[in-house]
PDB file of N, CA and C in Angstrom:
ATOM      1  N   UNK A   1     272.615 187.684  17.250  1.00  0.00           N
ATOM      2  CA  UNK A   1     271.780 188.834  17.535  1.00  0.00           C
ATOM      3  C   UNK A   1     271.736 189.724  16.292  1.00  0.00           C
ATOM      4  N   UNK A   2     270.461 190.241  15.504  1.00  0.00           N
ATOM      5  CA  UNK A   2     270.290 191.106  14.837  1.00  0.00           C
ATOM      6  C   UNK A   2     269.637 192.504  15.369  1.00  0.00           C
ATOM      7  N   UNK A   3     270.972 193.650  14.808  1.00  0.00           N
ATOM      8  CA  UNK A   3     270.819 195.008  15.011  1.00  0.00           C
ATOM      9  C   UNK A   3     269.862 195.477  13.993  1.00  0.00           C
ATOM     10  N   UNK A   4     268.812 196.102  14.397  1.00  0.00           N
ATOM     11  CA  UNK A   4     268.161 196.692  13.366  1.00  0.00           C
ATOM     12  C   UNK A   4     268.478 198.469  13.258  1.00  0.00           C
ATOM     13  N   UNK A   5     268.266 198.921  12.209  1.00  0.00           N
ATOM     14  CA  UNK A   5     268.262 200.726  12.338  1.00  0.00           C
ATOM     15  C   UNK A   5     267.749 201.066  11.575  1.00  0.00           C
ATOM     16  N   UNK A   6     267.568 201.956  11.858  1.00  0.00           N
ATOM     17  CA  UNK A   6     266.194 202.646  11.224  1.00  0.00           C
ATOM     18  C   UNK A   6     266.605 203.693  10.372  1.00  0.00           C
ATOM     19  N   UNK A   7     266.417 204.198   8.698  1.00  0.00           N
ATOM     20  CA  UNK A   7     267.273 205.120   8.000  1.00  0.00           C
ATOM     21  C   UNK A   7     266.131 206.311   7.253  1.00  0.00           C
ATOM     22  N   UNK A   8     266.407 206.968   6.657  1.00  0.00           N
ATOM     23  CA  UNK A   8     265.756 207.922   5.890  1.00  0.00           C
ATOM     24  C   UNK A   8     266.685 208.454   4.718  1.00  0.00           C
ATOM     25  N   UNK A   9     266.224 208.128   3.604  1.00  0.00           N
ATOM     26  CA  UNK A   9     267.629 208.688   2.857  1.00  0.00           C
ATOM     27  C   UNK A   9     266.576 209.580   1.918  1.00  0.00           C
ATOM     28  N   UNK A  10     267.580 210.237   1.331  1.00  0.00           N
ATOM     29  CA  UNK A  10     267.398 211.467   0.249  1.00  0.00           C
ATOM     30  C   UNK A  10     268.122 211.254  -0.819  1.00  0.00           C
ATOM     31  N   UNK A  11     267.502 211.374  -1.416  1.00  0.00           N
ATOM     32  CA  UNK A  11     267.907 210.525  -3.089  1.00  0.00           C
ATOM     33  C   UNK A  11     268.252 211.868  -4.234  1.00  0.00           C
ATOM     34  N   UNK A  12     269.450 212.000  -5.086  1.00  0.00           N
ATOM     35  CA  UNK A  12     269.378 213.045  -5.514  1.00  0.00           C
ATOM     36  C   UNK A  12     269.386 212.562  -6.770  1.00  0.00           C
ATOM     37  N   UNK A  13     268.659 212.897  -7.835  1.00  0.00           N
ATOM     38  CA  UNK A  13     268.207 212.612  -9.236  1.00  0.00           C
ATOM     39  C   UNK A  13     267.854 214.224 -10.003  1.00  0.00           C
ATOM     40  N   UNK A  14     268.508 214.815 -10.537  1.00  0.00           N
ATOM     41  CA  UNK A  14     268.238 215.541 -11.634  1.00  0.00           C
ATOM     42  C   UNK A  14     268.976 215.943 -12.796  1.00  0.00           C
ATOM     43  N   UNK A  15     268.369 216.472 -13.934  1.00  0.00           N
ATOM     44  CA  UNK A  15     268.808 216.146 -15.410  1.00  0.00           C
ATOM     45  C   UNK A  15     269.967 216.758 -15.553  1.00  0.00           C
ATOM     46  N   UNK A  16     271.051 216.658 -16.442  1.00  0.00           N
ATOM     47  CA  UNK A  16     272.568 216.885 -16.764  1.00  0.00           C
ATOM     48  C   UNK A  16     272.522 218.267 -16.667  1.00  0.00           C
ATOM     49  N   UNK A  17     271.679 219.435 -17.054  1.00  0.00           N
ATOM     50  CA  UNK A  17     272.141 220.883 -16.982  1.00  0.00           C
ATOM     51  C   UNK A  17     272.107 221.123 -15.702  1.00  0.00           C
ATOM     52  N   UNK A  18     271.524 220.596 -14.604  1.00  0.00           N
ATOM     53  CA  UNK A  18     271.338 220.897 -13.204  1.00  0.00           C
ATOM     54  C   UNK A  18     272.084 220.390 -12.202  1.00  0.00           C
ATOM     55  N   UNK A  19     272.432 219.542 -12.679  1.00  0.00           N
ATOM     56  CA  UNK A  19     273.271 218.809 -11.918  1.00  0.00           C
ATOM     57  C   UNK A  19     274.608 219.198 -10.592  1.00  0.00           C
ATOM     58  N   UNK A  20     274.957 220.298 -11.624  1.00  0.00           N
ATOM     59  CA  UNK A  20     276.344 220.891 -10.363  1.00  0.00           C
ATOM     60  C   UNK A  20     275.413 221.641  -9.672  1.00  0.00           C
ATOM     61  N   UNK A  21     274.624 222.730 -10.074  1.00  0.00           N
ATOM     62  CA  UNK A  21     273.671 223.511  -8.934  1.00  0.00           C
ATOM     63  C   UNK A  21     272.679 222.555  -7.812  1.00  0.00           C
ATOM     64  N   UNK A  22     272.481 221.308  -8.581  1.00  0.00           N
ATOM     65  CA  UNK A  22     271.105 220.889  -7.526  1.00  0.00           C
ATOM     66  C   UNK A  22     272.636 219.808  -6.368  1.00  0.00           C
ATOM     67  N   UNK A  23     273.564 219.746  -7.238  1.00  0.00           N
ATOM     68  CA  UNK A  23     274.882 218.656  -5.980  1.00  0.00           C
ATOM     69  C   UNK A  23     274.922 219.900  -4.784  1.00  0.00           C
ATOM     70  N   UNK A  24     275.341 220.873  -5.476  1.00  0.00           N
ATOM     71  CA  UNK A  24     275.757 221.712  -4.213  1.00  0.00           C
ATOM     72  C   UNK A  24     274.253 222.157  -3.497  1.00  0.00           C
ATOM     73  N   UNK A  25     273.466 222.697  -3.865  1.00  0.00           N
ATOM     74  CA  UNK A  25     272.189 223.148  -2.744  1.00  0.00           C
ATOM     75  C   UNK A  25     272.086 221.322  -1.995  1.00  0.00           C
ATOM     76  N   UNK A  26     272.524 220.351  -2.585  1.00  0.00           N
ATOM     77  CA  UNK A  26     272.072 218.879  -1.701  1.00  0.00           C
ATOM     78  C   UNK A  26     273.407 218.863  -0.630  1.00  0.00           C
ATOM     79  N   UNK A  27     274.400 218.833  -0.959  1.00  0.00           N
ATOM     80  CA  UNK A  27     275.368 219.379   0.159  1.00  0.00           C
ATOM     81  C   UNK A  27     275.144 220.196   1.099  1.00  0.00           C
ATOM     82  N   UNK A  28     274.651 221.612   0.729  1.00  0.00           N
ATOM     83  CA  UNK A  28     274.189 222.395   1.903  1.00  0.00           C
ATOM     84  C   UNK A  28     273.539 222.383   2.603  1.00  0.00           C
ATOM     85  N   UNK A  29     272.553 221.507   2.563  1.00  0.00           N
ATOM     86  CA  UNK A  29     270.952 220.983   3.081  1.00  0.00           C
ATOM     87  C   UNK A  29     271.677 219.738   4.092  1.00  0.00           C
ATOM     88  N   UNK A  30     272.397 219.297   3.715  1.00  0.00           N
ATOM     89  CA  UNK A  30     273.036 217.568   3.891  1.00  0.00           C
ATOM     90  C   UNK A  30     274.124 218.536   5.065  1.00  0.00           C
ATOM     91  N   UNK A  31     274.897 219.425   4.841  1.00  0.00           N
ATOM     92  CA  UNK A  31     275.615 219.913   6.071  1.00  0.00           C
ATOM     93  C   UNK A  31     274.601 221.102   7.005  1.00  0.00           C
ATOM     94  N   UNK A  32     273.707 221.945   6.804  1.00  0.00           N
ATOM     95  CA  UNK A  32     272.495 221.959   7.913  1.00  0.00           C
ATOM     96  C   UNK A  32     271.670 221.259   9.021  1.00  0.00           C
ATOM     97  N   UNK A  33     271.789 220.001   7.919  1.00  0.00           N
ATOM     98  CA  UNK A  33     270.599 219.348   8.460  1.00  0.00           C
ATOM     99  C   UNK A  33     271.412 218.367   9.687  1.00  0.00           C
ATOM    100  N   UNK A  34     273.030 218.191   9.125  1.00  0.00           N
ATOM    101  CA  UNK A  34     273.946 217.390  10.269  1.00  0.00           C
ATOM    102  C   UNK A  34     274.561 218.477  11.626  1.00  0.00           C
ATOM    103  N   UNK A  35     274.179 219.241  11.176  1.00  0.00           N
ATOM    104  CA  UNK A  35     274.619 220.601  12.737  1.00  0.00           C
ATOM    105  C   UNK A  35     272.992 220.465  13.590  1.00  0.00           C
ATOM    106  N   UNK A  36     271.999 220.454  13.106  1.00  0.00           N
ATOM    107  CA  UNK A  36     271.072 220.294  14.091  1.00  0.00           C
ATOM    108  C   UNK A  36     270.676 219.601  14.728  1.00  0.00           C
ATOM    109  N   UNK A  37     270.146 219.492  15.690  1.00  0.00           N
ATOM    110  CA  UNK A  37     269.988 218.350  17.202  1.00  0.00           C
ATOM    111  C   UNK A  37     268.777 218.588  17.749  1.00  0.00           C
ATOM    112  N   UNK A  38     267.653 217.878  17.076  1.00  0.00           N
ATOM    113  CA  UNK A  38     266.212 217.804  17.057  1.00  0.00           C
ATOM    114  C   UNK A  38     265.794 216.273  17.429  1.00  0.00           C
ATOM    115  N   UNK A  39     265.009 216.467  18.419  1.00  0.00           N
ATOM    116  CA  UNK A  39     264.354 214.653  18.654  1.00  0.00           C
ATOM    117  C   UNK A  39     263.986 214.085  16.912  1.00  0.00           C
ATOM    118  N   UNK A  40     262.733 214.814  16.032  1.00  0.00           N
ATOM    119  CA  UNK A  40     262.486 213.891  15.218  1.00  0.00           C
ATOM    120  C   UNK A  40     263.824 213.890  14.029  1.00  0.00           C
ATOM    121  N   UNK A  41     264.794 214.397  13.973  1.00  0.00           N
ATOM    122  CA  UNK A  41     265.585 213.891  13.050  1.00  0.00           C
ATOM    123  C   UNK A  41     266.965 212.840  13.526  1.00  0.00           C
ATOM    124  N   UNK A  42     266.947 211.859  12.496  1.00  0.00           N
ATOM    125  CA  UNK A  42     267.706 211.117  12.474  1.00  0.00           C
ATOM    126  C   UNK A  42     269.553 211.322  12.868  1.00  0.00           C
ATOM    127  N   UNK A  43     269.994 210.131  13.352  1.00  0.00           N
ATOM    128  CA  UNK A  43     271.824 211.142  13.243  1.00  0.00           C
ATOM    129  C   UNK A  43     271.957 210.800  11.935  1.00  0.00           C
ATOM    130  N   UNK A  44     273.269 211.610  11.044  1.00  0.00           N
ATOM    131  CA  UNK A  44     273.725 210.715   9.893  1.00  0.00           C
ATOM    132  C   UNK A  44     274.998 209.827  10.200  1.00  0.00           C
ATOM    133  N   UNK A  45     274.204 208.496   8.739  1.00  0.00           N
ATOM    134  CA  UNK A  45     275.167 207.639   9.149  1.00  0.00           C
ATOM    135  C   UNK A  45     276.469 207.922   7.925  1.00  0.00           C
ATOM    136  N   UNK A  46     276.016 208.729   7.061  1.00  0.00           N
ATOM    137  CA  UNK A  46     276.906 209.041   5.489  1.00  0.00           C
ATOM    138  C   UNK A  46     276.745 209.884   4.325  1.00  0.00           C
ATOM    139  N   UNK A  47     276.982 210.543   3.548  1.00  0.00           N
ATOM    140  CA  UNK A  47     276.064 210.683   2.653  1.00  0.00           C
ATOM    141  C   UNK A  47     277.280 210.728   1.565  1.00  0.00           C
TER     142      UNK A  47
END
């Protein structure tokens, strides 16, 4: 039997001076977005 699932990922890519500011605003977004409990969003499986 094959499980299928269905994912959405968010990809974080930006240049070396930005980097610690754009990790942490992607963390904060990434722990928001896992406290809310909305039909169209996904659960997380990791990040």
């Amino acid at each position: 039997m094959v499980l299928l699932q269905i994912v959405a990922i968010k990809k974080m890519e930006l240049p070396p001076l930005k980097k610690a500011e754009g990790e942490r605003e992607f963390r904060v977004e990434v722990d928001i977005l896992n406290r809310m409990d909305h039909p169209n969003l996904v659960s997380f499986i990791g990040y």
